[in-house]
Protein backbone atom coordinates (compact mmCIF):
# COMPACT_ATOMS: atom_id res chain seq x y z
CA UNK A 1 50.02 50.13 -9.17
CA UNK A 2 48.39 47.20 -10.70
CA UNK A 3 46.89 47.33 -14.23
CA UNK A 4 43.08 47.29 -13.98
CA UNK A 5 42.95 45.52 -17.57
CA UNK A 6 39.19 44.54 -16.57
CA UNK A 7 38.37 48.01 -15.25
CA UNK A 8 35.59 50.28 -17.73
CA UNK A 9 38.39 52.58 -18.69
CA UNK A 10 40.25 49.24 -20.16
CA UNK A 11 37.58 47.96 -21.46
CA UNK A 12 35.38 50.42 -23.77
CA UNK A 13 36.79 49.60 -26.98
CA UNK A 14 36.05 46.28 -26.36
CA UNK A 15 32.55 47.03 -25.32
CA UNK A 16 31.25 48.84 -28.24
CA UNK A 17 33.16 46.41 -30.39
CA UNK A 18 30.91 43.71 -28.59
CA UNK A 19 27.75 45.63 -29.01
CA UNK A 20 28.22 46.07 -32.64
CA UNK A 21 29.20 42.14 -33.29
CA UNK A 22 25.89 41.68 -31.18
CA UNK A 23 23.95 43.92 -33.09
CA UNK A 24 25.46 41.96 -36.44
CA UNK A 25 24.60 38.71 -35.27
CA UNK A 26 20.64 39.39 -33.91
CA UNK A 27 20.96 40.75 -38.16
CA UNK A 28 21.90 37.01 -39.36
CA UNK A 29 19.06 35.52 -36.95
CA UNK A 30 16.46 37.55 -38.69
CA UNK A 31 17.63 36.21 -41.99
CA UNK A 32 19.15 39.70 -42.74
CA UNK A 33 21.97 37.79 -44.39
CA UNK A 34 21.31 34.96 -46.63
CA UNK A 35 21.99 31.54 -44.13
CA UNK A 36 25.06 29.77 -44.76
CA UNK A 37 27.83 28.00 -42.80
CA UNK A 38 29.50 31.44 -42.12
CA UNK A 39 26.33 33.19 -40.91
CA UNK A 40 25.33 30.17 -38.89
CA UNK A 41 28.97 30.57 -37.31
CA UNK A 42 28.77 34.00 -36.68
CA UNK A 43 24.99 33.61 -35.06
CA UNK A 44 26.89 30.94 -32.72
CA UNK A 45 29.53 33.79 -31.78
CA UNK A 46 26.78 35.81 -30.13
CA UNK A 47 27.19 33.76 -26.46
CA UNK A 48 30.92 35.57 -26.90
CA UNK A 49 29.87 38.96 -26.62
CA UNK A 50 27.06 38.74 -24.65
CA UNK A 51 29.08 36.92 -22.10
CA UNK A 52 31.77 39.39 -21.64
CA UNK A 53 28.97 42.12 -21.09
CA UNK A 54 27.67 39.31 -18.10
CA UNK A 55 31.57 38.92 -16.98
CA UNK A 56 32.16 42.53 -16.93
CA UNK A 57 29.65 43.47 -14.99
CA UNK A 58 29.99 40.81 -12.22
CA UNK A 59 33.52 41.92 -11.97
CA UNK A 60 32.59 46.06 -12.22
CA UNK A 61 30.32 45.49 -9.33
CA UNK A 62 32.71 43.87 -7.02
CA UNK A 63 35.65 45.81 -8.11
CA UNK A 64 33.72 49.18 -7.42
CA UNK A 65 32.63 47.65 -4.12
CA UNK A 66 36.15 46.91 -2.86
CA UNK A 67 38.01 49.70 -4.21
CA UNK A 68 35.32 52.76 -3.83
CA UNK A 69 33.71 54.41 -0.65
CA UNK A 70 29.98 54.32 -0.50
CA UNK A 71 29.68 53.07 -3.87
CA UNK A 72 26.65 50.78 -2.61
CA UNK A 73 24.79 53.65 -1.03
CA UNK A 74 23.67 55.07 -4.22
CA UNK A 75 23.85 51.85 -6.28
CA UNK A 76 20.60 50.42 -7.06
CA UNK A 77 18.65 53.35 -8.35
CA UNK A 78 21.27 54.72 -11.05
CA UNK A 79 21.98 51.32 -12.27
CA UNK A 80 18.17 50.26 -12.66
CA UNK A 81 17.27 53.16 -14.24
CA UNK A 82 20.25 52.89 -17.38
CA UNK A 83 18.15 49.59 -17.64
CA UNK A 84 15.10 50.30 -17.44
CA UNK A 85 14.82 53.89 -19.37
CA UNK A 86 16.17 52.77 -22.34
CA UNK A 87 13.47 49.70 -22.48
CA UNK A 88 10.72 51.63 -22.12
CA UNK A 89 11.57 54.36 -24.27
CA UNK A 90 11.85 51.49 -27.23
CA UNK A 91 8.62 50.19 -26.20
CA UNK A 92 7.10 53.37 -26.76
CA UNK A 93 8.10 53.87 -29.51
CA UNK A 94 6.58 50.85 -31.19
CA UNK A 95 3.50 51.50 -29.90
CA UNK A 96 3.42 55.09 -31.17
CA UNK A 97 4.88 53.87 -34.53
CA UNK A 98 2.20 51.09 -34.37
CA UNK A 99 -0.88 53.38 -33.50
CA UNK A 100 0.03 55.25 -36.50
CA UNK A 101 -0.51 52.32 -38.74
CA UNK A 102 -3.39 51.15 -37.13
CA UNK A 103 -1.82 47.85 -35.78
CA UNK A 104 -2.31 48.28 -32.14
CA UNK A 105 -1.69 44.80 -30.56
CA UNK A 106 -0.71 45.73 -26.64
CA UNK A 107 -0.93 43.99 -23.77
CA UNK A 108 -0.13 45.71 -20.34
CA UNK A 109 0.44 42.63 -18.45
CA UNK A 110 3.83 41.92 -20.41
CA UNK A 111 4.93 45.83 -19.56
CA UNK A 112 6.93 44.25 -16.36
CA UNK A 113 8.82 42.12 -18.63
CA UNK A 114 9.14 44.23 -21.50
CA UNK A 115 7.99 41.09 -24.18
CA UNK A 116 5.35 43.68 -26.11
CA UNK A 117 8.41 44.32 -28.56
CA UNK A 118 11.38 44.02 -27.30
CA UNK A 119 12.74 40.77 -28.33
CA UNK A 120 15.50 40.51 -26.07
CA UNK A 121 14.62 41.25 -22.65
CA UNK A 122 16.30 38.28 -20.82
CA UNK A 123 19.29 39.77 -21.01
CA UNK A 124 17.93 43.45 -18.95
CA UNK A 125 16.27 41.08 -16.36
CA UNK A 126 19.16 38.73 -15.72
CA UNK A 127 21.06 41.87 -15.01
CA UNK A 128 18.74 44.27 -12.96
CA UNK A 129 18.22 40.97 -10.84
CA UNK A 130 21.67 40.83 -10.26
CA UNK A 131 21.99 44.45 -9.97
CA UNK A 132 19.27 44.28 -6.56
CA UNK A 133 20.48 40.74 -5.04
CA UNK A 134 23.82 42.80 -5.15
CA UNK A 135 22.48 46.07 -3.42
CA UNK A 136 20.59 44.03 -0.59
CA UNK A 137 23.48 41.74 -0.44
CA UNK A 138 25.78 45.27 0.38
CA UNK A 139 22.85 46.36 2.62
CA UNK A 140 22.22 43.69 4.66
CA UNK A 141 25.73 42.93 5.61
CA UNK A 142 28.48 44.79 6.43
CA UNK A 143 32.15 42.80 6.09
CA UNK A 144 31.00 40.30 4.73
CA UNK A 145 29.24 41.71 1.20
CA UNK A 146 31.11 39.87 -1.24
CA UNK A 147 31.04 36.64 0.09
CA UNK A 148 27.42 36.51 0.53
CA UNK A 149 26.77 38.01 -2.91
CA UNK A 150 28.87 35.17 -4.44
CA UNK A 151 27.10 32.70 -2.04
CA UNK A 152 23.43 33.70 -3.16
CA UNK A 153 24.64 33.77 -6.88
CA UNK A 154 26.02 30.41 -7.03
CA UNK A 155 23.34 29.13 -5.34
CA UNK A 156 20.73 30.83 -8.18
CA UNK A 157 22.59 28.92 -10.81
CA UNK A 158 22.79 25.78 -8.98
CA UNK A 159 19.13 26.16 -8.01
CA UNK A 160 17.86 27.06 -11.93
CA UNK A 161 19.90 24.50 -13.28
CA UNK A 162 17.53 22.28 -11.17
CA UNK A 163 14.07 23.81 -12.44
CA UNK A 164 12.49 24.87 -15.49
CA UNK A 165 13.98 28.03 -15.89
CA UNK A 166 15.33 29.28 -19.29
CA UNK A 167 19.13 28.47 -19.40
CA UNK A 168 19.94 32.11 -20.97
CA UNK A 169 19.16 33.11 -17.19
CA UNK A 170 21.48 31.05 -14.98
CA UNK A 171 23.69 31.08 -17.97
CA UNK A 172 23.75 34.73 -17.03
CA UNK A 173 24.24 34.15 -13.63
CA UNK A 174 27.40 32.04 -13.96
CA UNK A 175 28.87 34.56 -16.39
CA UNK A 176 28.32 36.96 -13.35
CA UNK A 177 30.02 34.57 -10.81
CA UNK A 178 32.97 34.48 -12.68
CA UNK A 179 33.15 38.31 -13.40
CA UNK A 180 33.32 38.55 -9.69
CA UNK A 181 35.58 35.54 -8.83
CA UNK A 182 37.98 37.82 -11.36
CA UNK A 183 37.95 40.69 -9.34
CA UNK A 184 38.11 38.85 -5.78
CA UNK A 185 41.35 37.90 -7.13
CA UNK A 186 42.56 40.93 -8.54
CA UNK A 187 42.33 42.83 -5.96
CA UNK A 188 42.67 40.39 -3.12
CA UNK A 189 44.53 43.28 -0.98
CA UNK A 190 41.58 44.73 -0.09
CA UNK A 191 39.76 41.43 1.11
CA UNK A 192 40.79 39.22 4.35
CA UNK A 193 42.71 36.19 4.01
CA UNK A 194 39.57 34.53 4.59
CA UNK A 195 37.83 35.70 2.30
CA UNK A 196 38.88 33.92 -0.89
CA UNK A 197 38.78 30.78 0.92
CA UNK A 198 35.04 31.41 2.21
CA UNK A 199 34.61 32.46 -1.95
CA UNK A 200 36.43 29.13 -2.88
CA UNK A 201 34.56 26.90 -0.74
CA UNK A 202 31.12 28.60 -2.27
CA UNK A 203 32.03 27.43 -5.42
CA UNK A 204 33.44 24.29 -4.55
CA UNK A 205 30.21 23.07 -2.86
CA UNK A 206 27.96 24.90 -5.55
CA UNK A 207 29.62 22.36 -8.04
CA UNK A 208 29.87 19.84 -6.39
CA UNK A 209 26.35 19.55 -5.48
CA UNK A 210 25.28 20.05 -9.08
CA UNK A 211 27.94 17.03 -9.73
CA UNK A 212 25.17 14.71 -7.93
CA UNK A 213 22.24 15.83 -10.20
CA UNK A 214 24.30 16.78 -13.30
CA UNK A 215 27.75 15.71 -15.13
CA UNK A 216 28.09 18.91 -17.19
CA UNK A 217 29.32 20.55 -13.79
CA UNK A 218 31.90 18.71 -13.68
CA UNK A 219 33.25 21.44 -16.80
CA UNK A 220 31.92 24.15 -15.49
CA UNK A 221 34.45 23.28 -12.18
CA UNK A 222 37.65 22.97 -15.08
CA UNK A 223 36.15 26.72 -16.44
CA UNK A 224 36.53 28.38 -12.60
CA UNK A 225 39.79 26.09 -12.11
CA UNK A 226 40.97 27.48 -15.49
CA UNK A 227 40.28 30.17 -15.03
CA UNK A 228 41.92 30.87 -11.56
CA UNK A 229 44.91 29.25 -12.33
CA UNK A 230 45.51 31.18 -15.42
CA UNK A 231 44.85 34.59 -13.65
CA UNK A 232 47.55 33.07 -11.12
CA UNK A 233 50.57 33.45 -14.06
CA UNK A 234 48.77 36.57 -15.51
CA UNK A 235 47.32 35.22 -18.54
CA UNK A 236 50.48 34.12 -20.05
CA UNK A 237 50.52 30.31 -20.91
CA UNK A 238 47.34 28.51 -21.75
CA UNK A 239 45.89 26.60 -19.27
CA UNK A 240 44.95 22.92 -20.08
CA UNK A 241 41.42 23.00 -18.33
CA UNK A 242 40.18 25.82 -20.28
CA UNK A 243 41.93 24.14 -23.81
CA UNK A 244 40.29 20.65 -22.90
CA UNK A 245 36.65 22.36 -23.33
CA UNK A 246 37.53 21.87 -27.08
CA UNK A 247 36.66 17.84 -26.46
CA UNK A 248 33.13 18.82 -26.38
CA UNK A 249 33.02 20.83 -29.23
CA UNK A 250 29.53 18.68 -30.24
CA UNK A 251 27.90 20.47 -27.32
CA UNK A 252 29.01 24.19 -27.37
CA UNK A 253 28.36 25.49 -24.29
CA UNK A 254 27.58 29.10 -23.44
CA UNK A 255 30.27 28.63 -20.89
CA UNK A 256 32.86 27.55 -23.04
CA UNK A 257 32.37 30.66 -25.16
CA UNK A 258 32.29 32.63 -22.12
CA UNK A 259 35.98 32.14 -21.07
CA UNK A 260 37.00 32.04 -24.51
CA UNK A 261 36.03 35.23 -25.61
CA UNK A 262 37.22 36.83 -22.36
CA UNK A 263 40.92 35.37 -22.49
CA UNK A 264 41.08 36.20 -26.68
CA UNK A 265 40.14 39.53 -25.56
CA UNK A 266 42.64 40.03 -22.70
CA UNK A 267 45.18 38.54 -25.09
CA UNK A 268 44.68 41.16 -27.49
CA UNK A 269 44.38 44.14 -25.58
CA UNK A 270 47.74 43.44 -23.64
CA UNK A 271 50.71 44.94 -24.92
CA UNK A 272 53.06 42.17 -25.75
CA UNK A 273 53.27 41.39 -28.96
CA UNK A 274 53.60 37.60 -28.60
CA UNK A 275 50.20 37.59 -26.17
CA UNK A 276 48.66 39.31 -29.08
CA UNK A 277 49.82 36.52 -31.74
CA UNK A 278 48.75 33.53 -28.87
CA UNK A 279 45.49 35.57 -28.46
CA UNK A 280 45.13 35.36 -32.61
CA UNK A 281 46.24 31.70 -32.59
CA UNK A 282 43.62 30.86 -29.44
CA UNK A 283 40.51 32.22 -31.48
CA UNK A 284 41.74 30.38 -34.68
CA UNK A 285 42.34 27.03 -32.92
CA UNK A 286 38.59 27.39 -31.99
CA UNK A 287 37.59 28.32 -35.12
CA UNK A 288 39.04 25.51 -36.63
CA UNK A 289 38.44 23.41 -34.18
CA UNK A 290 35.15 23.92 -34.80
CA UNK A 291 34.91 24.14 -38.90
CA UNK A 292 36.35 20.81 -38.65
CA UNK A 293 33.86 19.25 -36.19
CA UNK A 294 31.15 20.85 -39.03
CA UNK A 295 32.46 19.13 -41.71
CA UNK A 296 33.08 15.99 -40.25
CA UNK A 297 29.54 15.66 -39.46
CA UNK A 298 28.66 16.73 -43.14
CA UNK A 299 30.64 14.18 -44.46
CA UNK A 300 29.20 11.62 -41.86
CA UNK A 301 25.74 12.38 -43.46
CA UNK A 302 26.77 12.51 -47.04
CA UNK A 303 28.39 8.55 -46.57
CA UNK A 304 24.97 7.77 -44.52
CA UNK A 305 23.39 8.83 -47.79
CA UNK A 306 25.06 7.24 -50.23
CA UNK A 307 25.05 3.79 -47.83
């Protein structure tokens, strides 16, 4: 039987590894730490962890979907609640924490989108969004589940890309798209032969008509490419596409980091000891890529200066 190295029971070390690194970088945005180069790099590492949570969870739904009976009859309800409880129960208590020192500043209109105090909300409503376009997408149809969910997510990011939406939500979304595409592949057995193509051609047009309104498309097509091709040889050799997204190291996209993080992680959790050492030498060659593209800019402004 195949290796589910995606799969929850795979992944909770690296889960609570990512929620502590998350919980150490929101510390170095609230000036916690003093601000340096090395806290300004580790704020920037954020988009990593957060975006295996998104990629996880794409790929947890549609694994549990194809692999489990009636997993989408009692879906929506457990899921939204985990969100939603622990939200709520934070917002409470600020306000009882406030009330007690007198500084009672709440406004029941932002209760929906949980903005009184907790700072971070985006991330709980790009996911319980997800979580109910997935449950109608499993209600509504029948065979054919995974392909529309897929369709109506690509079509979200294409369609925010387009309006003023804040990018940390169809950021989101393509993190989720990708999670999914992940397990599609996986565990292709259980699909039709059609079914990846129908997936494939979703994409395909999804990027290509963001290609007419918007070049930065055009990588994230080499991401999906790169990420396809290297599940096709199991994660084994680096794939060019995904290496090329260090070119446009002036722009770091959340994408970029995305993929990253998720094939430095696979890397290291696999057993072989020289996946584990490419793994290491992946994140470095980013890291350095990236101290380098620092200083070079640094020294650019010192010789403006002195010109």
């Amino acid at each position: 039987m195949r290796r589910d190295w995606f799969g929850l029971n795979e992944t909770k070390w690296i889960r609570a590894v990512c929620a502590i690194l998350i919980i150490l970088v929101h510390l170095t945005e609230n000036d916690f730490f003093p601000q340096n180069r090395v806290t300004n790099l580790i704020g920037k590492t954020g988009f990593i962890w957060v975006g295996l949570f998104f990629l996880l969870s794409g790929y947890g739904l549609v694994r549990n979907l194809l692999t489990r009976e009636k997993y989408k009859v009692n879906f929506l309800m457990p899921h939204l609640l985990r969100l939603l409880v622990p939200v709520y129960c934070a917002e409470l208590v600020y306000l009882v924490l406030d009330a007690v020192i007198g500084n009672y500043d709440f406004r029941w209109d932002k209760i929906v989108v949980f903005t009184n105090y907790v700072s971070y909300s985006w991330y709980v409503v790009s996911i319980g969004t997800v979580y109910i376009v997935f449950y109608l997408s499993a209600i509504l149809t029948n065979r054919y589940t995974v392909e529309v969910f897929c369709g109506i997510t690509l079509s979200a990011y294409v369609i925010f890309t387009k309006i003023q939406v804040s990018d940390v939500y169809y950021k989101g979304i393509i993190g989720i798209a990708i999670g999914a595409l992940l397990a599609v592949i996986q565990f292709k057995q259980h699909l039709r032969n059609m079914s990846i193509f129908v997936i494939a051609v979703e994409i395909l047009g999804a990027l290509l008509f963001s290609i007419c309104f918007d070049s930065t498309a055009v990588w994230h097509a080499a991401i999906v490419v790169g990420i396809a091709a290297s599940l096709s040889v199991g994660f084994q050799y680096f794939n060019p596409l995904v290496i090329f997204q260090l070119n446009r190291l002036s722009d770091i996209s959340y994408e970029m980091y995305l993929v990253h993080g998720s094939l430095i992680m696979f890397f290291i959790r696999n057993s072989s000891r020289g996946q584990i050492a490419a793994g290491l030498v992946y994140l470095g060659t980013i890291l350095t890529a990236y101290l380098i593209h620092e200083t070079s800019k640094w020294v650019s402004r010192k010789l403006l200066r002195l010109l």
